[in-house]
C-alpha atoms as a PDB file:
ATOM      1  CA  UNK A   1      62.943  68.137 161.511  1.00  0.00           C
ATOM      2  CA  UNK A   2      63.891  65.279 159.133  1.00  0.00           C
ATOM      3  CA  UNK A   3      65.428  65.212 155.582  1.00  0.00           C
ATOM      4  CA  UNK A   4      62.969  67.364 153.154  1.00  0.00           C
ATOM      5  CA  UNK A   5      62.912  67.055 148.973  1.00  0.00           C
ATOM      6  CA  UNK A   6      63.219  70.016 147.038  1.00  0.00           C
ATOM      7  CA  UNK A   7      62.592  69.487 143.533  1.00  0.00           C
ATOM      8  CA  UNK A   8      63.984  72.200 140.554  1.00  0.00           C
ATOM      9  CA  UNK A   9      60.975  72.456 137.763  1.00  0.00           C
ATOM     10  CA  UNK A  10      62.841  72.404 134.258  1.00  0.00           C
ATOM     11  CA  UNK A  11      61.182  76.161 134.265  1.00  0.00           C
ATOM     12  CA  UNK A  12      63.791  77.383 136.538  1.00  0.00           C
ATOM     13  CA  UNK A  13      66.717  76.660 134.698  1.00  0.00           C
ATOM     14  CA  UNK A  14      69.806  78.789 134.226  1.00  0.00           C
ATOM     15  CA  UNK A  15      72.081  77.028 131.639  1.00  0.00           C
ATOM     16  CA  UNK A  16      70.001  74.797 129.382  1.00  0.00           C
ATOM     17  CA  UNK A  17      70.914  71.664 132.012  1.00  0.00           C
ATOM     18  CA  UNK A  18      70.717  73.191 135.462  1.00  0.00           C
ATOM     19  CA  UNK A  19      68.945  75.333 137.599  1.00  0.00           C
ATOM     20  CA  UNK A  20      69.433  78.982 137.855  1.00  0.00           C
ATOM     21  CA  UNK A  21      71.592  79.965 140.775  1.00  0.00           C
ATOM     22  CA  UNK A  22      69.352  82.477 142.523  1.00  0.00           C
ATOM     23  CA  UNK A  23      66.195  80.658 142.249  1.00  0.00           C
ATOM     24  CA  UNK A  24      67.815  77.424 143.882  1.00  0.00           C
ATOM     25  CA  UNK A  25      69.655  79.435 146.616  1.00  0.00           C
ATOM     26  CA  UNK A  26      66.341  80.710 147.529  1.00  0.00           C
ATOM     27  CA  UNK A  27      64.565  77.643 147.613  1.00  0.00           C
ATOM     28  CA  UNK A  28      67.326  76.259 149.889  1.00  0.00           C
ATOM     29  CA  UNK A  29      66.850  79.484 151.755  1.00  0.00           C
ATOM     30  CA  UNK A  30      63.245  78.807 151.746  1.00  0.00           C
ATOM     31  CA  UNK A  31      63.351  75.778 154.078  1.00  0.00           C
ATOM     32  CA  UNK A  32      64.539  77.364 156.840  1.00  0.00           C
ATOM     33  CA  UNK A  33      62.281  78.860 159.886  1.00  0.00           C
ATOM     34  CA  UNK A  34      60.306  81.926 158.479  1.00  0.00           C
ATOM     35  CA  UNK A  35      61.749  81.537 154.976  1.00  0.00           C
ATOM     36  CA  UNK A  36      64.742  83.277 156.129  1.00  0.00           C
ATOM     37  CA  UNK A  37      62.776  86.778 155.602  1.00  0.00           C
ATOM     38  CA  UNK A  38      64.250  89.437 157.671  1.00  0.00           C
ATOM     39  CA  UNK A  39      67.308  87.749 157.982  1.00  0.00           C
ATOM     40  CA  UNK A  40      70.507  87.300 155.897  1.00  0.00           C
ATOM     41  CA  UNK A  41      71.408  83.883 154.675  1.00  0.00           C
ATOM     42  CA  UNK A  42      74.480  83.149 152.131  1.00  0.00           C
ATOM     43  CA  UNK A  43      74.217  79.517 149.996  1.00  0.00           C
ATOM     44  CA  UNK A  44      77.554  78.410 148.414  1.00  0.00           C
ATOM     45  CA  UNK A  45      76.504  76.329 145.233  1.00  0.00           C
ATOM     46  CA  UNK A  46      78.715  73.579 145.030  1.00  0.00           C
ATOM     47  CA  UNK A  47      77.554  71.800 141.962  1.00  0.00           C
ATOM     48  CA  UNK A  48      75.363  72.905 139.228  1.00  0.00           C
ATOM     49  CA  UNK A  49      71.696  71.941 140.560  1.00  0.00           C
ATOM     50  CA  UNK A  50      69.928  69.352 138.637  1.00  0.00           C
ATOM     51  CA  UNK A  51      66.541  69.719 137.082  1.00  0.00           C
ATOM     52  CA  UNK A  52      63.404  67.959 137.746  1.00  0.00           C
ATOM     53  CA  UNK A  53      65.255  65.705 139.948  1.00  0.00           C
ATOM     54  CA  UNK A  54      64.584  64.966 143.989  1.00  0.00           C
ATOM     55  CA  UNK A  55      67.217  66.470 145.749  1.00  0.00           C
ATOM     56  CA  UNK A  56      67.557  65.887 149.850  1.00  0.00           C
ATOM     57  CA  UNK A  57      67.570  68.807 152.114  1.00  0.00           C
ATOM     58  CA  UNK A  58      68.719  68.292 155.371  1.00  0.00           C
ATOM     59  CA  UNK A  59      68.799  71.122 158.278  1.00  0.00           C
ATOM     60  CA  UNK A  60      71.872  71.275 160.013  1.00  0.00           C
ATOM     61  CA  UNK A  61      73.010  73.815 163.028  1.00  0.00           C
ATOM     62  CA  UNK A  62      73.589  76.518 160.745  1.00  0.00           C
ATOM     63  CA  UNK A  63      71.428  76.030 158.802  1.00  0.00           C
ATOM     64  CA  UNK A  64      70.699  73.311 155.453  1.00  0.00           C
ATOM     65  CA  UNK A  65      72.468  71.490 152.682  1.00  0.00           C
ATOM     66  CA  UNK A  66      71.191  70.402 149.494  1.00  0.00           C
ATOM     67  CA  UNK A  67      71.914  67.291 147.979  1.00  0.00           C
ATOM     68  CA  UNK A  68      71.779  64.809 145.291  1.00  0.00           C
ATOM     69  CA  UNK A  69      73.232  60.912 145.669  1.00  0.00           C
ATOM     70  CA  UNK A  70      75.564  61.639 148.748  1.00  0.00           C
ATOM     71  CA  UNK A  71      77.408  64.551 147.182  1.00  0.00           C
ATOM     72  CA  UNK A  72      76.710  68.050 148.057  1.00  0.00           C
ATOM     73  CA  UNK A  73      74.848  70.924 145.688  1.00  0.00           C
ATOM     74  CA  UNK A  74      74.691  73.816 147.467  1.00  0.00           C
ATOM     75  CA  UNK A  75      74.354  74.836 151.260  1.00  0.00           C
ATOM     76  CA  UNK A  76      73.039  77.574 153.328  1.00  0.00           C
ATOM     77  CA  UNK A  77      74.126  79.520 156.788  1.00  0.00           C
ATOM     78  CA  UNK A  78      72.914  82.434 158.226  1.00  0.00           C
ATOM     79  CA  UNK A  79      75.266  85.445 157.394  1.00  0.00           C
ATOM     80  CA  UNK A  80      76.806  87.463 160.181  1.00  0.00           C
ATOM     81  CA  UNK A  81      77.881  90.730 158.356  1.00  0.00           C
ATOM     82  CA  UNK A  82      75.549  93.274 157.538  1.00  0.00           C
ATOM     83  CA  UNK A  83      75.127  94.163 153.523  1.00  0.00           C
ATOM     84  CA  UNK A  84      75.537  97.441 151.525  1.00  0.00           C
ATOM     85  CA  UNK A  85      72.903  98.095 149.549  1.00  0.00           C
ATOM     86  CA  UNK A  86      73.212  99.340 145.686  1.00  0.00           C
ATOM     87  CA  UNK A  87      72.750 102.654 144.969  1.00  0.00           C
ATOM     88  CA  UNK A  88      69.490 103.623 143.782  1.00  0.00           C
ATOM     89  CA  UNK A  89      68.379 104.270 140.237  1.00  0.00           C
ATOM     90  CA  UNK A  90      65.281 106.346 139.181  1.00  0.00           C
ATOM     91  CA  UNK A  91      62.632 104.098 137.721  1.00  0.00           C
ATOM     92  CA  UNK A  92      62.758 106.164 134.451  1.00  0.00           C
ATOM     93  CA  UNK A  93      66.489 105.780 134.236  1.00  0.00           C
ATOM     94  CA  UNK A  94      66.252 101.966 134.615  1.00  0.00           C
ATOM     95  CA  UNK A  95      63.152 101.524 131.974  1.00  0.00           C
ATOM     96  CA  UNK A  96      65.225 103.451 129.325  1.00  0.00           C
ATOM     97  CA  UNK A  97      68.870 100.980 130.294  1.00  0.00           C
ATOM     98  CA  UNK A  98      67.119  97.909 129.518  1.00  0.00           C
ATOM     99  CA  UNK A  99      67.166  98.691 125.703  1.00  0.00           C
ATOM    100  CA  UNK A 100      71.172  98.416 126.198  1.00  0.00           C
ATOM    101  CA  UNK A 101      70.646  95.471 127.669  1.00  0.00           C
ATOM    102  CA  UNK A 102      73.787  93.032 126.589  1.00  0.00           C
ATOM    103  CA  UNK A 103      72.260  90.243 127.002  1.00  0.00           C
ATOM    104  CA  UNK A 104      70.127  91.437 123.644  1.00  0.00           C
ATOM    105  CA  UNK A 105      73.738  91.369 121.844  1.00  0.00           C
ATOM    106  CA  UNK A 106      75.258  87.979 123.243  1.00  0.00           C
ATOM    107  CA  UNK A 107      73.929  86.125 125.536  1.00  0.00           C
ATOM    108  CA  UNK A 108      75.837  82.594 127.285  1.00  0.00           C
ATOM    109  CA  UNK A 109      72.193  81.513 128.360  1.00  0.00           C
ATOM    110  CA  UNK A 110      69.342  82.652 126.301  1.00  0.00           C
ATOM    111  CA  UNK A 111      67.030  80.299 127.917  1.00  0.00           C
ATOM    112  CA  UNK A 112      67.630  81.500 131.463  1.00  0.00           C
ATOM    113  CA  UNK A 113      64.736  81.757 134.003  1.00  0.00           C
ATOM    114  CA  UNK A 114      65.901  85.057 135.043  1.00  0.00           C
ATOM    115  CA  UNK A 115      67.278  87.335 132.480  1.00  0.00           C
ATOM    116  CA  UNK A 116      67.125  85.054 128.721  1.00  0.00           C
ATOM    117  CA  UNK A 117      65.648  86.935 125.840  1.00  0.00           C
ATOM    118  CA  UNK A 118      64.384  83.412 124.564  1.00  0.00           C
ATOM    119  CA  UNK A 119      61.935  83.532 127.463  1.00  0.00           C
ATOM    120  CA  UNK A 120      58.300  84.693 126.937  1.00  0.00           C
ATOM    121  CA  UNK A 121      56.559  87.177 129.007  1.00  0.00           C
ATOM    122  CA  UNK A 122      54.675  85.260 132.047  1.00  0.00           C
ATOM    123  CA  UNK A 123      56.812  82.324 131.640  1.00  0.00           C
ATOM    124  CA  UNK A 124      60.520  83.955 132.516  1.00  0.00           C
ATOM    125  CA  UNK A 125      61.491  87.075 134.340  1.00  0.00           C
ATOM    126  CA  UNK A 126      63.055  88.921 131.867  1.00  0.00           C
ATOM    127  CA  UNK A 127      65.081  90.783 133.575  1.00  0.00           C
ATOM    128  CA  UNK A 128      66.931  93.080 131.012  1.00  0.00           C
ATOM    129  CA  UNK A 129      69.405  95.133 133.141  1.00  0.00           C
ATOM    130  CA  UNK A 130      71.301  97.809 130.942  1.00  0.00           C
ATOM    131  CA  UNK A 131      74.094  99.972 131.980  1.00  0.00           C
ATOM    132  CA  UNK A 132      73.627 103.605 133.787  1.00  0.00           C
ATOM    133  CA  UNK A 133      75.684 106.258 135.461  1.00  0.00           C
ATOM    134  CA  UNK A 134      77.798 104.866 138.648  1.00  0.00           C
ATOM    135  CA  UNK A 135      77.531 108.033 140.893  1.00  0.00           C
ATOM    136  CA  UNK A 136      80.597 109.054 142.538  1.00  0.00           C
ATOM    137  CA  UNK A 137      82.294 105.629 141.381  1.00  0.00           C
ATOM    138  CA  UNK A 138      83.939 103.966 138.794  1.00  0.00           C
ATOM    139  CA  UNK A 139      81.886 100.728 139.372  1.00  0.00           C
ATOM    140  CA  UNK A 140      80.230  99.061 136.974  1.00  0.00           C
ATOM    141  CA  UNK A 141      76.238  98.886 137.319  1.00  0.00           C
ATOM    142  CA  UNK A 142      72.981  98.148 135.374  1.00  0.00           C
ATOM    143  CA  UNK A 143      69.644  98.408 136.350  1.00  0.00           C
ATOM    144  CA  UNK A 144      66.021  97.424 135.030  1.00  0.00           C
ATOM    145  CA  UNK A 145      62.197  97.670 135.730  1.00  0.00           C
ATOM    146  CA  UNK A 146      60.416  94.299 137.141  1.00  0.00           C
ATOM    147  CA  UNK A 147      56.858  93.793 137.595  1.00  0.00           C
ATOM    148  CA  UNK A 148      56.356  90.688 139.217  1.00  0.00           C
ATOM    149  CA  UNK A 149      53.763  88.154 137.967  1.00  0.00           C
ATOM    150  CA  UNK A 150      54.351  85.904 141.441  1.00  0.00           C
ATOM    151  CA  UNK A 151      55.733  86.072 144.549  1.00  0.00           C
ATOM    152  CA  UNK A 152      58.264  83.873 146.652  1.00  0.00           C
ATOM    153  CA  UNK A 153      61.342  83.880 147.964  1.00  0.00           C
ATOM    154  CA  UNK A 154      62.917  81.975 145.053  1.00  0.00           C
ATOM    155  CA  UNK A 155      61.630  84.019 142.596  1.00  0.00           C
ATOM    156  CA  UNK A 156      63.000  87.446 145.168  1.00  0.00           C
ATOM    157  CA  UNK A 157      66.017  85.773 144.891  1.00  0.00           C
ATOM    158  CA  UNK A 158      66.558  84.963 141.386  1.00  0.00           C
ATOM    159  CA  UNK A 159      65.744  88.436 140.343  1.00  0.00           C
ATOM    160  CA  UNK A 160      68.793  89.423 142.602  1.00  0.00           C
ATOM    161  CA  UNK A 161      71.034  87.204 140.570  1.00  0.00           C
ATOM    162  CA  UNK A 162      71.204  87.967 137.173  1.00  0.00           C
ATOM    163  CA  UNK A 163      71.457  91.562 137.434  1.00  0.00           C
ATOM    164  CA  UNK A 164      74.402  91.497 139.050  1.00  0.00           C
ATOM    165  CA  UNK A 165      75.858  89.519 136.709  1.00  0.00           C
ATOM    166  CA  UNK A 166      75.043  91.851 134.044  1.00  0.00           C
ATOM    167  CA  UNK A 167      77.364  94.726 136.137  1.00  0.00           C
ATOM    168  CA  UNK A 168      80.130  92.151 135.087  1.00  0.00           C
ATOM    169  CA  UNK A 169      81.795  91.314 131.596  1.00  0.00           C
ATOM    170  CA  UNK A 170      79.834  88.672 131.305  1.00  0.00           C
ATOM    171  CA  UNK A 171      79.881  88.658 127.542  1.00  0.00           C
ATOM    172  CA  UNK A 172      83.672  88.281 127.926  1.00  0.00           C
ATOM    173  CA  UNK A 173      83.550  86.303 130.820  1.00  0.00           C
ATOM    174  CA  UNK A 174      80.871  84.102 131.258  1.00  0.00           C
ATOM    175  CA  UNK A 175      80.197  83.017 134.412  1.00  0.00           C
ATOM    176  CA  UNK A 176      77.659  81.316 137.183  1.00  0.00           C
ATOM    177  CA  UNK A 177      76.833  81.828 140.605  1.00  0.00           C
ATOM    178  CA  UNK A 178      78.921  80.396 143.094  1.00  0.00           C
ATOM    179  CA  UNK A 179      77.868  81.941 146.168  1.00  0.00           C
ATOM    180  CA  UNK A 180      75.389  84.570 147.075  1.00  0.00           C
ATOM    181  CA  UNK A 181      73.994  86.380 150.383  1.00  0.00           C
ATOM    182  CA  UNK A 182      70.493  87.655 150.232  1.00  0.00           C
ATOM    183  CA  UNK A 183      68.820  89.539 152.872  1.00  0.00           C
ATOM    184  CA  UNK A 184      64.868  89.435 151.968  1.00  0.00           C
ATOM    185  CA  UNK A 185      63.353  92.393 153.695  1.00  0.00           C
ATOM    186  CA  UNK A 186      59.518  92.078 152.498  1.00  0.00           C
ATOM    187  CA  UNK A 187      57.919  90.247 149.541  1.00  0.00           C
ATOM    188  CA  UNK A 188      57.219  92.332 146.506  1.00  0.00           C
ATOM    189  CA  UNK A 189      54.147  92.373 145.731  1.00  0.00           C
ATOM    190  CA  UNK A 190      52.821  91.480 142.007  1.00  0.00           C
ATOM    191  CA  UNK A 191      51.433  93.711 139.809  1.00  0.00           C
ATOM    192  CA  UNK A 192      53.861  96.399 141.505  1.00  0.00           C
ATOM    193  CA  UNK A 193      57.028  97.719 139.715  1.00  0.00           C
ATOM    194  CA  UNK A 194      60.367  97.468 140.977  1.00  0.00           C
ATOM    195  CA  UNK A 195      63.746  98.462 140.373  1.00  0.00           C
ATOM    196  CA  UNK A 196      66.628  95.832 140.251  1.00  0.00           C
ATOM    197  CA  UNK A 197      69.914  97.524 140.664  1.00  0.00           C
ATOM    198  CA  UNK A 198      73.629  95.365 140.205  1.00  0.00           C
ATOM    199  CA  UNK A 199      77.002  96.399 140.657  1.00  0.00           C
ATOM    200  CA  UNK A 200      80.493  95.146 139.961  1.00  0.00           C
ATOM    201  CA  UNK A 201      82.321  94.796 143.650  1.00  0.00           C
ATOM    202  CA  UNK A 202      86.200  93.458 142.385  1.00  0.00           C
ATOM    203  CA  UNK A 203      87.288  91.043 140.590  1.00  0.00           C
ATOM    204  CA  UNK A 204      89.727  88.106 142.091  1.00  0.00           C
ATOM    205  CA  UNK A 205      91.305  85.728 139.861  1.00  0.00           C
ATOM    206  CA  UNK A 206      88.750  83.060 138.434  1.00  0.00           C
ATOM    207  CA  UNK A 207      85.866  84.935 140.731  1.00  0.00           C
ATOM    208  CA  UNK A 208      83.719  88.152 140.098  1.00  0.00           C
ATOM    209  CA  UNK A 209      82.023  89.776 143.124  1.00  0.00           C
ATOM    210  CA  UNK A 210      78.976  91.819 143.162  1.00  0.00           C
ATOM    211  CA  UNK A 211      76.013  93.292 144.721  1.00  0.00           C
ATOM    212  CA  UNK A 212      72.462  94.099 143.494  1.00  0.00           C
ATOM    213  CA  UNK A 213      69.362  95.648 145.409  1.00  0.00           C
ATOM    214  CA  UNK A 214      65.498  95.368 144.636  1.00  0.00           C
ATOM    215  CA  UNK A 215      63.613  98.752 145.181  1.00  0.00           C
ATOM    216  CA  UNK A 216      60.387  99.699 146.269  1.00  0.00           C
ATOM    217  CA  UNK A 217      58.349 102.930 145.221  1.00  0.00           C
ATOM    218  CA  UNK A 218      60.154 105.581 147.347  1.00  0.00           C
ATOM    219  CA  UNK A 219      63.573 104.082 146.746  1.00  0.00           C
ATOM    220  CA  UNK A 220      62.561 101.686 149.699  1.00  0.00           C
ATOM    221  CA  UNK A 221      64.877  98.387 149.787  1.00  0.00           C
ATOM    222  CA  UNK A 222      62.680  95.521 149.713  1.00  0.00           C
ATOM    223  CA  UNK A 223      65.541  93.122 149.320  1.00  0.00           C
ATOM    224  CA  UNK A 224      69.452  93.693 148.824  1.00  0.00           C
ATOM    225  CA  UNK A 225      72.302  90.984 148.017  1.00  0.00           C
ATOM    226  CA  UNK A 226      76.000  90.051 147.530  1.00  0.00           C
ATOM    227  CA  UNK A 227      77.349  87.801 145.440  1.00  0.00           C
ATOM    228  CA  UNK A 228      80.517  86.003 144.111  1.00  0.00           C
ATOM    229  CA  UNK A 229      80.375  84.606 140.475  1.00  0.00           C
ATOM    230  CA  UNK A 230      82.858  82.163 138.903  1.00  0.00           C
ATOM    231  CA  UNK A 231      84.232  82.519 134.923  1.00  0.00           C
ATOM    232  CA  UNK A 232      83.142  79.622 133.104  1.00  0.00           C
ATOM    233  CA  UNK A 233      83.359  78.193 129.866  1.00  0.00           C
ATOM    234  CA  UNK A 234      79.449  77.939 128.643  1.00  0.00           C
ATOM    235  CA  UNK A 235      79.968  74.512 126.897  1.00  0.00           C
ATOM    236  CA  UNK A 236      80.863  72.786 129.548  1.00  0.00           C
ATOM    237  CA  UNK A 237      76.618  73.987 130.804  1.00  0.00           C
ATOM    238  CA  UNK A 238      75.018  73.049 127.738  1.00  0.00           C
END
């Protein structure tokens, strides 16, 4: 298989300038054999991905890199290490969070595809994950209701992203995706709800880590991720 373009539509932006994290990583993910569903795949990002611009992706033996004028955006391998899902939340519990959301407060991105209150309904996810009880933990989470209006592994992806985020200080600390592992186990299916789950893992210097999990009716995990996020200083993504 040869060198493939993957384009980012201007709709799947993140900051106002680049394209959200989750979405991109999934695309990336996307290219590889079976869409990478049923299997775990981690993409580092490596620069911020540029919008509505044709960016090379090239398969390599573990698996592809993305890239834009001979420099490296983001690449992905197959993971090795099982993941640990997020806890589950009731459905109920997670409808009634997303009214804390604190994104409706402060947000660093407003505009994001994923979880930006500027976003319209149809157009964006919004993705409004508020705080709830962290059983038997002293872990951050948040948690929200999502009712898809499409399906793909991007878009499976990017509604892992920002809800992990969320488990973070990211009023405090702003921050974007840096690398994230995603194991896809079905589709969701539109018209359905879900429940997106996040968590705060640790934090290490410059880099927050965290998981998030996307359930199923039954508390069934239709998808379940890991990621690492790096502090930031919004202005320099504007």
């Amino acid at each position: 298989m040869g060198v493939a373009i993957l384009t980012v539509p201007h709709r799947f932006n993140g900051p106002p300038s680049s394209g959200n994290g989750g979405w991109v990583a999934g695309a990336l993910a996307a290219t590889l054999p079976r869409q990478a569903v049923g299997t775990a795949v981690t993409v580092t990002l490596r620069l911020p991905p540029p919008l509505s611009t044709p960016l090379q992706v090239e398969p390599t033996a573990a698996g592809a890199v993305l890239s834009h004028d001979g420099r490296t955006v983001a690449e992905a391998q197959y993971a090795g290490d099982p993941l640990t899902p997020v806890a589950p939340v009731p459905a109920g519990e997670a409808a009634r969070a997303e009214a804390s959301y604190a994104g409706h407060r402060n947000h660093p991105f407003p505009g994001c595809f994923v979880c930006g209150t500027a976003r319209e309904p149809g157009d964006g996810l919004r993705i409004f994950a508020g705080p709830v009880s962290a059983p038997s933990t002293d872990r951050r989470r948040v948690a929200a209701t999502w009712t898809p209006y499409e399906s793909s592994v991007p878009v499976t992806w990017a509604a892992l992203d920002c809800p992990s985020a969320w488990a973070s200080d990211l009023e405090g600390r702003p921050s974007v995706l840096g690398r994230i592992t995603v194991e896809v186990h079905s589709l969701p299916r539109t018209s359905e709800r879900y429940v997106v789950v996040g968590e705060e893992r640790h934090i290490e210097g410059r880099k927050t880590h965290t998981a998030s999990t996307l359930y199923g009716p039954s508390d069934i995990v239709v998808a379940t991720a890991e990621q690492v996020w790096i502090a930031v200083d919004p202005k320099d993504f504007r």
